[in-house]
Every structure is written in structure tokens, then in C-alpha cells.
Protein backbone atom coordinates (compact mmCIF):
# COMPACT_ATOMS: atom_id res chain seq x y z
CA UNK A 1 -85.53 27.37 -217.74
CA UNK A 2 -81.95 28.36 -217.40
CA UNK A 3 -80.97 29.89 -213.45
CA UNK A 4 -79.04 32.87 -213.31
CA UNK A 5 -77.01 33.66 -210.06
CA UNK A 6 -77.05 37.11 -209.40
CA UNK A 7 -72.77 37.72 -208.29
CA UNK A 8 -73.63 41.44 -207.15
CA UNK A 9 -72.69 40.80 -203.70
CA UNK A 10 -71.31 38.02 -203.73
CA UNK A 11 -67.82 39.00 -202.52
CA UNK A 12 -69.18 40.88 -199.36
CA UNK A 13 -71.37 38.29 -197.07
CA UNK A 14 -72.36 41.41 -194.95
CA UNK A 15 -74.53 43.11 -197.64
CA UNK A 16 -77.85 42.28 -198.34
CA UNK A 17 -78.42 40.26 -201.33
CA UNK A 18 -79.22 42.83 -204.10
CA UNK A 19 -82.64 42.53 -205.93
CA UNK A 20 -81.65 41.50 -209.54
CA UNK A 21 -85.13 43.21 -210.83
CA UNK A 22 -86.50 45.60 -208.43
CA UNK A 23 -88.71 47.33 -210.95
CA UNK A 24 -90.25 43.93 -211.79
CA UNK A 25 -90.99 43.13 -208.03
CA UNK A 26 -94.59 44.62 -207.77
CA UNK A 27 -95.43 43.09 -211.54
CA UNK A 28 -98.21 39.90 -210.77
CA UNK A 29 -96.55 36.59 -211.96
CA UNK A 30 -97.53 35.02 -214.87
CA UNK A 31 -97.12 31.32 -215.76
CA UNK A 32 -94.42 30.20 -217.04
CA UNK A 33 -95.80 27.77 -219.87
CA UNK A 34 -93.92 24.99 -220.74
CA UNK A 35 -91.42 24.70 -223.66
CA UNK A 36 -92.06 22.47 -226.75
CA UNK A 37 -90.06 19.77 -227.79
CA UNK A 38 -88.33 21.66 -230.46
CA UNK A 39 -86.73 24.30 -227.91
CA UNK A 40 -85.47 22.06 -225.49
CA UNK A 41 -81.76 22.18 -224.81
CA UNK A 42 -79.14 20.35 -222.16
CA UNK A 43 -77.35 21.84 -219.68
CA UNK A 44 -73.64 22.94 -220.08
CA UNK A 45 -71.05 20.17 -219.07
CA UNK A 46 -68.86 19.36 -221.76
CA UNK A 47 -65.01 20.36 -221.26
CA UNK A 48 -64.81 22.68 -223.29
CA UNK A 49 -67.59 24.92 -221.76
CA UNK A 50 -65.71 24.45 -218.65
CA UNK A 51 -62.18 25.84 -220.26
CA UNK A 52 -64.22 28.95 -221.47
CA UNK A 53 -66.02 29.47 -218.23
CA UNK A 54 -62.44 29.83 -216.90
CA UNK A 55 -61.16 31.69 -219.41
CA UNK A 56 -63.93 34.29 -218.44
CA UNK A 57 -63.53 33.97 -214.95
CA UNK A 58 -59.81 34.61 -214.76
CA UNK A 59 -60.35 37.79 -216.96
CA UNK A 60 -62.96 39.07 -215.08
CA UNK A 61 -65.42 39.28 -217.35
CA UNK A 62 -68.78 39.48 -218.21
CA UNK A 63 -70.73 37.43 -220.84
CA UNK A 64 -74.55 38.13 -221.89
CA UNK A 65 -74.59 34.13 -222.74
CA UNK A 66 -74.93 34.06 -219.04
CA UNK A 67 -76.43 37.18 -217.39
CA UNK A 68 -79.39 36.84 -220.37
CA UNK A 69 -79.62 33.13 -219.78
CA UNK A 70 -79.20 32.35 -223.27
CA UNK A 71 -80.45 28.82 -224.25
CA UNK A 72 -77.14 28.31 -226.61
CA UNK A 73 -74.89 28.62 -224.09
CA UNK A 74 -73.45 24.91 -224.05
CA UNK A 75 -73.41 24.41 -227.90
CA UNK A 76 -71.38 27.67 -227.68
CA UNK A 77 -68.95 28.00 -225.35
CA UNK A 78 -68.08 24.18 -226.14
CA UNK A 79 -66.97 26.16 -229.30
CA UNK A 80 -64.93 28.53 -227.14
CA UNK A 81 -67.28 30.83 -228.27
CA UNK A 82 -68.72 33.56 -225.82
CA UNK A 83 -70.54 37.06 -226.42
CA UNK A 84 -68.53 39.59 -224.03
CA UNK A 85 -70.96 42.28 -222.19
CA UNK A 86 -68.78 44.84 -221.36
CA UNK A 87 -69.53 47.74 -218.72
CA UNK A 88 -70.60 45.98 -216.15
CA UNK A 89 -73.44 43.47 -215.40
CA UNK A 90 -76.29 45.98 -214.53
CA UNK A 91 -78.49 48.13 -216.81
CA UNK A 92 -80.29 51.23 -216.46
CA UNK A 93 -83.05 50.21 -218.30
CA UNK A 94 -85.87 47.57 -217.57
CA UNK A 95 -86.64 45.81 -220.33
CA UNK A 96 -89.77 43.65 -219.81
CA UNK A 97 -88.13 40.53 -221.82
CA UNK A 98 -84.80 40.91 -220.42
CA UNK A 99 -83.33 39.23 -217.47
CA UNK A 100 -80.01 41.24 -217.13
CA UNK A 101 -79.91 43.18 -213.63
CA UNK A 102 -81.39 46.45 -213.48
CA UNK A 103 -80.50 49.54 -211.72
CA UNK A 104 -77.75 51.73 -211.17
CA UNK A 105 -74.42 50.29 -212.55
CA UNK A 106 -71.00 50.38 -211.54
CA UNK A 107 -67.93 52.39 -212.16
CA UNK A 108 -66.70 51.03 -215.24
CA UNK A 109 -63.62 49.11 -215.45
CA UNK A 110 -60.61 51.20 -217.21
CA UNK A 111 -58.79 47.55 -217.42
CA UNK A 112 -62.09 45.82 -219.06
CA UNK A 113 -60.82 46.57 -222.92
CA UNK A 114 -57.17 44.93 -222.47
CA UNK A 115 -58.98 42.07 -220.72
CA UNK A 116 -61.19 41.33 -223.45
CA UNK A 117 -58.13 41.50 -225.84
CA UNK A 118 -56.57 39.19 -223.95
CA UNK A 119 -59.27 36.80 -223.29
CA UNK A 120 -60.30 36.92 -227.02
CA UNK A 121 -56.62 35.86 -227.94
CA UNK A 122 -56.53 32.77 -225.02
CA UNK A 123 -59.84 31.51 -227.05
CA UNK A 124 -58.78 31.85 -230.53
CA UNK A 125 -61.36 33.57 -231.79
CA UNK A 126 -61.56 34.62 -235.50
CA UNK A 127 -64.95 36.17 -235.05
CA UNK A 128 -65.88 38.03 -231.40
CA UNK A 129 -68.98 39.99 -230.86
CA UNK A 130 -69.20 42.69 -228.09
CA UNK A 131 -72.26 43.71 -226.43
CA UNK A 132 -72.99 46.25 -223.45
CA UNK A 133 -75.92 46.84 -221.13
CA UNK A 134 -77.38 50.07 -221.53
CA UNK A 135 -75.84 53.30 -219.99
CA UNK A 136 -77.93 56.17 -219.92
CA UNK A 137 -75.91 57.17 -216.78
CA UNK A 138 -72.87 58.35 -218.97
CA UNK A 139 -72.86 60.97 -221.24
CA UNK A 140 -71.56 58.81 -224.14
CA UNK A 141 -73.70 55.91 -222.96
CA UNK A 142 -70.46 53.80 -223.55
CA UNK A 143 -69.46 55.06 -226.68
CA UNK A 144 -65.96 55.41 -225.88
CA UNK A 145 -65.67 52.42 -223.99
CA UNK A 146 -66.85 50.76 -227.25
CA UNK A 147 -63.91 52.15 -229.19
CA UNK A 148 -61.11 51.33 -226.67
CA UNK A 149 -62.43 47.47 -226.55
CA UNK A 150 -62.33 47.74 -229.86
CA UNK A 151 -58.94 49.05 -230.83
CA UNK A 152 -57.56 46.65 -227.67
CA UNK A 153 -59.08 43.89 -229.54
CA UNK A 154 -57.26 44.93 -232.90
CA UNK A 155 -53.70 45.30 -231.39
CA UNK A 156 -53.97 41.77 -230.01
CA UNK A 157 -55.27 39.77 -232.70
CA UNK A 158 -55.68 41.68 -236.35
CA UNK A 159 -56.89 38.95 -237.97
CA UNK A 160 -60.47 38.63 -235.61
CA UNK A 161 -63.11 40.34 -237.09
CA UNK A 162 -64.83 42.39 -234.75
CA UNK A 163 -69.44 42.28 -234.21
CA UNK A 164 -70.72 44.88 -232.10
CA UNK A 165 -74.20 44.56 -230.99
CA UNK A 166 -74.61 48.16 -229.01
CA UNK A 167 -77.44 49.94 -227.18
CA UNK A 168 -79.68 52.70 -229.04
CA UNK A 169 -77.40 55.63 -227.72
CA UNK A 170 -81.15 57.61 -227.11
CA UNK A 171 -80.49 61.63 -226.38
CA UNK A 172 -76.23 60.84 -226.74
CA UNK A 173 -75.20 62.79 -229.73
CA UNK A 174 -71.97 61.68 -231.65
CA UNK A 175 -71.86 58.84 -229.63
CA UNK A 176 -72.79 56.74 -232.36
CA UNK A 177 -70.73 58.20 -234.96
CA UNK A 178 -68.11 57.65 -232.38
CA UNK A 179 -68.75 53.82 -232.82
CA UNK A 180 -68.58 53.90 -236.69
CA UNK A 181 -65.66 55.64 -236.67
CA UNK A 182 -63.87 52.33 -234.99
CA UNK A 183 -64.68 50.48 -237.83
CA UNK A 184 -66.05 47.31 -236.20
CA UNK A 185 -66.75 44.61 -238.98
CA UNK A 186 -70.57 44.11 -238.36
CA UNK A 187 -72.30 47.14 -236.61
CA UNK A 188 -75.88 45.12 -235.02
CA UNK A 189 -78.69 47.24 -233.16
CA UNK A 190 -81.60 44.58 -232.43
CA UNK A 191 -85.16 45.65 -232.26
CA UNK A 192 -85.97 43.19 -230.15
CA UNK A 193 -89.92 43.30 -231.02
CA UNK A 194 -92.61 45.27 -233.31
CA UNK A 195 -93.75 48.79 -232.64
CA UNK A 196 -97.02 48.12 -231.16
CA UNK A 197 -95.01 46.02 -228.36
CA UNK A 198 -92.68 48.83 -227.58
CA UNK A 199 -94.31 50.37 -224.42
CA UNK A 200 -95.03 47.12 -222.19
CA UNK A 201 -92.00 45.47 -224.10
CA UNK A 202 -89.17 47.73 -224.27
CA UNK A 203 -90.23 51.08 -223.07
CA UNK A 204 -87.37 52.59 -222.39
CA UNK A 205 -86.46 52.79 -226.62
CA UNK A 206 -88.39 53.89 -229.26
CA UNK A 207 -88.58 51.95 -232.54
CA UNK A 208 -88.08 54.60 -235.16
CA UNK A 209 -84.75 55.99 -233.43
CA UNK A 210 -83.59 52.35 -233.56
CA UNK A 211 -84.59 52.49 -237.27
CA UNK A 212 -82.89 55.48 -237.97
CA UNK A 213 -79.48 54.73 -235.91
CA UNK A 214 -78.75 51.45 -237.98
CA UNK A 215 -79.81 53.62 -241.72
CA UNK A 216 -77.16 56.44 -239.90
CA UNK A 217 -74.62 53.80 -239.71
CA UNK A 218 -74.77 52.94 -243.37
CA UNK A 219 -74.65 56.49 -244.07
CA UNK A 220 -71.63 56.91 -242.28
CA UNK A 221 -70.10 53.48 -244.00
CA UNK A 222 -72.05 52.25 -246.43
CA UNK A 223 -69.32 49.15 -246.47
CA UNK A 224 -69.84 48.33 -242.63
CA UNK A 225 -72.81 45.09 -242.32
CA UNK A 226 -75.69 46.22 -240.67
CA UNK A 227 -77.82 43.64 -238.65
CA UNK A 228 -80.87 43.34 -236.10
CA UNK A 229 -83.03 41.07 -234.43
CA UNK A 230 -86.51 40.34 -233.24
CA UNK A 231 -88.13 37.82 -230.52
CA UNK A 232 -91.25 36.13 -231.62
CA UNK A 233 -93.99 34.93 -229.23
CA UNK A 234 -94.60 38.24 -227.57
CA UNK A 235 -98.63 38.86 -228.95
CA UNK A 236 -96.67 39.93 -232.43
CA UNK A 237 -99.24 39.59 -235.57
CA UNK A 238 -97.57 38.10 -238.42
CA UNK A 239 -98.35 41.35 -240.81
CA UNK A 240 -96.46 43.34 -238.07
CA UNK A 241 -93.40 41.25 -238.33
CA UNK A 242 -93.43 41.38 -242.22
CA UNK A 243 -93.60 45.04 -241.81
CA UNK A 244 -90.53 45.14 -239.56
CA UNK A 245 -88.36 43.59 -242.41
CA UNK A 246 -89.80 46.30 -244.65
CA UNK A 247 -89.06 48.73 -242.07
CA UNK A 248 -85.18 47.36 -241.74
CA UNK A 249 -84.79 47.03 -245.51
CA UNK A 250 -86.02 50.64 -245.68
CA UNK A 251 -82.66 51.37 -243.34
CA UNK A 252 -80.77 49.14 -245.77
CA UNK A 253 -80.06 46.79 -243.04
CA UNK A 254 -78.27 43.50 -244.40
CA UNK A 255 -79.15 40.20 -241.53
CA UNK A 256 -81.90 39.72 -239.85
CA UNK A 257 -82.09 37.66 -237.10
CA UNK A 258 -85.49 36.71 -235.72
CA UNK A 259 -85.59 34.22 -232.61
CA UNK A 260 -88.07 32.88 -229.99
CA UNK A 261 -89.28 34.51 -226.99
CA UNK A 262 -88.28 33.01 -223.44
CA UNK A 263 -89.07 33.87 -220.51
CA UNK A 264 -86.68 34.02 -217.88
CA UNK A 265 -89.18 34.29 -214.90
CA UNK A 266 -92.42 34.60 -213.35
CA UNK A 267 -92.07 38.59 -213.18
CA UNK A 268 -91.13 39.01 -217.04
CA UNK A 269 -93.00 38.78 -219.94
CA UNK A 270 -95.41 36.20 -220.55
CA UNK A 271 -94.62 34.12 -223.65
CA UNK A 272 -97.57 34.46 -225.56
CA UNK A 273 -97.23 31.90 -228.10
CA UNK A 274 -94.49 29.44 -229.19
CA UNK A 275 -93.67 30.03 -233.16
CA UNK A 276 -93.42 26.84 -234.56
CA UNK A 277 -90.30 25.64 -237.00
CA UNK A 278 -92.28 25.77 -239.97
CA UNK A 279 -93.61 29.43 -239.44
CA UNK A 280 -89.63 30.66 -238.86
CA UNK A 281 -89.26 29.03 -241.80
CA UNK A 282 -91.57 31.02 -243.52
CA UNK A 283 -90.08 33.87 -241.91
CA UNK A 284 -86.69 32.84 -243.53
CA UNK A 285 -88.15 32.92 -246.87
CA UNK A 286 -89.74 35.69 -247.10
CA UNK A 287 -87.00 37.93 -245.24
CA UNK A 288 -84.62 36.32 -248.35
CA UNK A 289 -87.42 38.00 -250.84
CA UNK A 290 -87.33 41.12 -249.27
CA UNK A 291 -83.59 41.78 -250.29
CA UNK A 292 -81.93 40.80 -247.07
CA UNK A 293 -78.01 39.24 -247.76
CA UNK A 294 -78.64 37.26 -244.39
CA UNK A 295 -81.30 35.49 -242.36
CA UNK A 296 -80.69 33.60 -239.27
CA UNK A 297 -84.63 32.51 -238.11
CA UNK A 298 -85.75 29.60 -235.96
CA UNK A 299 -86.63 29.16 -232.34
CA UNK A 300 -83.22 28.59 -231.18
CA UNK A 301 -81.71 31.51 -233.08
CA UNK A 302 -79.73 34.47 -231.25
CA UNK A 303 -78.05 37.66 -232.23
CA UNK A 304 -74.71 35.87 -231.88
CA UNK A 305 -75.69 31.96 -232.15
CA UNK A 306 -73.20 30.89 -234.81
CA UNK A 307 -71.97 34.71 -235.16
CA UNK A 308 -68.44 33.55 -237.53
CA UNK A 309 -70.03 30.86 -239.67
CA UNK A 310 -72.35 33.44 -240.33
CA UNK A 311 -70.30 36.70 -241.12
CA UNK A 312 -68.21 34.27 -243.47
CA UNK A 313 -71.49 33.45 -245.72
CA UNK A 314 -72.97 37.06 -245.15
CA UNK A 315 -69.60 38.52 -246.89
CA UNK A 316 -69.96 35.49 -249.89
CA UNK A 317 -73.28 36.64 -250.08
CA UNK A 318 -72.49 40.21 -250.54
CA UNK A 319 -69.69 39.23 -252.73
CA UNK A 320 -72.26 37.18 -255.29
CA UNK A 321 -74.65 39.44 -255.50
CA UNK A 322 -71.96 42.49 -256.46
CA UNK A 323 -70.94 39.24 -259.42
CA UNK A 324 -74.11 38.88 -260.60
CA UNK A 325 -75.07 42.60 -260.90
CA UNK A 326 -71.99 43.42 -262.74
């Protein structure tokens, strides 16, 4: 299980250490089963994780490889690849899967979007993808904040296509056209699980908003890629997962990206089951019959593992179906 330091307080030795989940503190613990051979990965300690780490670092940045505790992290950012989480490090909502820090965030950072830019330029990156925590606390819940990273990111380096993976914007009107209107190059809203999850899973959403935001952002730009994700393993029934894809087709959503659960500590989630290779397989194959350009399925998978390679064959994709329709 990958440790995540919680850097709240960490520059003030007086404070208290803050509670990284203090709505998950009276939740019983649950076991934390142990991981099958498939899903095991090695820690982070090749040079070039190190040179991104301090790319990060000296930007003052946030990445949700680490505050999620993403399993990928070494393959990655050995790549000098990293998913930024911009506005801040703490969310407002209190996700049961999740083990970013809840509560109430910070001010944000008005310096954040050129520091991205800049730190997206240092890597090299041709592909980037930009994720927030959720802020319900702001009356955009980020929106804005979204563009200017965005824009800062297209003045420094034109030729790096831009993934977005942004919160559901509940009860924020025009915040998501707001988004759109930026023009990122893939627009990605995950569901994280199936309906009948949603309460003890992610109760602060609700599925068929999430549904209708990504089929809004297609109406907006019917050229912009569309993409979500799932986590298996969480007491999902297959025929509700097949439904899902129906669900996201309905929205005319292009990837899918479906992934297994992991849980980050005794107070989250329990994993329910581990999904074997074969059945993401399966997954795969089917989600390819169902009309989607892209599938990205097997334990490992994440919303941005392999994030480039895999806007470069969603576009061929597009590209030979448009040929063989004409």
C-alpha cells in the first residue's frame, strides 16, 4: 500500500498535525486484504522520478499521482510524466474511495496557473492532464481557475495538448460551459463507480448529473473527446457495469477507462473483490462493441496512466472510423 504524508502543517511545528480524513475517523476499520500478484508494483527510485519530484517541488505544486497514492506513480514520473491537481491539496467532499484530504481548503493560489505552465515546459510534455479537488466552497467551483491554467499552459507551450479531468460542477451554473469554452483537447468527468454505489461510495455526486455534464460538453463541442472512468472491486455486479457503458455511450462519451479498486486505508472503502485480468479483458471487448473510440481497462489502469500514447491512438481512431464511413 502506497503512504501518503499529509504536508498540511508541515511548515509550522507549532500546529497540531491536521487530520487528513476527519469525516472518516468514527468509520470501523476494515481489513485491508492483500493484493494479488498481478497488481503489485515497486516503489519509486529511478532518476528520473527523482528529477520530476523536483520539478514539482520547486514549482510548488500539487500532483494527484501523489495525494491519491496512485500505484503508477514510478512507471510515470520516470516518464516525466505527472497529473497536476491544481487548487490546493484539500477537498470539500469525502469520497469514501478517495484518499485526498478532506475539509475546508485553502485560498487558492493566483500564481498556481503560470507555475504549471512553467513546470509543464521544464518536463517537456506533449500531452498534460489537469485535475482539481472539488470546490463547492467557490461559486464557480474552480471554473475559472480551470481556464487561466489552461490558457497559461497554451502561451508557454502551443504544441501540448491539454486533458482536463474536472469535478461535477453540482448547483454551479455556467461553470461548465466556462470550461468548454477553453477548448481543452480531451474534456474527462470520471464516474468513479455504478449508481447503486453512489450513496456509501461517492455521496456527495449524483450519477445522472455526471451523465448529463459530459453529453452537455459534446453539445457544446461536439469535436472536443469526451472520457470517464470507473473503479472495479467495490460490490459492482457485472450487468451494472455493462449498463454504465450504455449509460456513457448514451452521452456520446468516446474512452472509457475502467481500473481496479484500492484501498488506501483501514477507514476507506473495503475492496470487495479483486477483478481479475481476464474479466478487464472482457470489459475491454465489450466496451469496443458498444461504440466506444477508446478503452483503457485492466487492474493497473488510471484516468491518466499512459494519458499521450493514448490521446495519439484515440484521435487515429476517430480519424479511421470518419475513413471508413465515408
Amino acid at each position: 500500500m502506497v503512504t501518503i504524508l499529509d504536508r498540511t502543517n508541515l511548515d509550522d511545528a507549532a500546529q497540531p498535525k491536521r487530520v487528513r480524513h476527519p469525516e472518516k475517523q468514527a468509520r470501523p476499520d476494515t481489513e485491508v486484504k492483500r493484493k494479488p500478484e498481478w497488481i503489485r508494483v515497486r516503489a519509486p527510485t529511478s532518476k528520473g522520478y527523482q528529477e520530476t519530484r523536483s520539478i514539482v517541488k520547486e514549482n510548488n505544486l500539487v500532483t494527484v499521482c501523489e495525494e491519491a497514492g496512485c500505484p503508477n506513480i514510478g512507471e510515470c514520473w520516470d516518464k516525466k510524466h505527472a497529473t497536476f491537481m491544481i487548487m490546493g491539496e484539500i477537498c470539500t467532499r469525502a469520497c469514501a474511495f478517495c484518499n485526498v484530504a478532506t475539509g475546508k481548503p485553502n485560498p487558492l493560489d493566483l500564481l498556481e496557473p503560470e507555475n504549471v505552465a512553467k513546470a509543464v515546459k521544464q518536463m517537456g510534455l506533449m500531452h498534460v492532464v489537469i485535475t482539481s479537488v472539488d470546490r463547492d466552497d467557490l461559486d464557480d467551483g474552480g471554473a475559472e481557475h480551470f481556464e487561466k491554467v489552461i490558457w497559461a499552459i497554451r502561451a508557454a507551450s502551443p504544441q501540448t495538448t491539454i486533458e482536463i479531468l474536472t469535478p461535477d460542477f453540482l448547483r454551479k451554473p455556467g461553470a461548465l460551459e466556462r470550461v468548454v469554452a477553453a477548448r481543452p483537447d480531451v474534456f474527462n468527468h470520471n464516474l468513479e463507480t455504478v449508481p447503486g454505489n453512489y450513496l456509501t461510495v461517492r455521496p456527495g455526486a449524483r450519477y445522472f448529473h455526471s451523465i448529463r455534464l459530459l453529453q452537455r460538453v459534446k453539445e457544446l463541442d461536439p469535436t472536443m473527446f469526451t472520457k470517464s472512468g470507473i473503479m472495479v472491486g467495490l460490490g459492482e455486479e457485472r450487468n451494472e457495469v455493462l449498463q454504465l457503458m450504455d449509460d456513457l455511450r448514451t452521452a456520446d462519451v468516446d474512452f472509457i477507462t475502467i481500473g481496479q479498486y484500492l484501498q488506501p486505508t483501514r477507514k476507506h472503502h473495503e475492496v470487495m473483490s479483486f477483478v481479475t485480468p481476464d474479466e478487464f479483458k472482457s470489459y475491454e471487448k465489450i466496451a469496443y462493441t458498444k461504440g466506444f473510440l477508446m478503452v483503457a481497462s485492466s487492474p493497473l489502469t488510471r484516468s491518466s496512466h499512459h494519458a499521450g500514447d493514448d490521446f495519439a491512438r484515440l484521435k487515429a481512431n476517430r480519424e479511421s472510423r470518419r475513413t471508413a464511413v465515408a
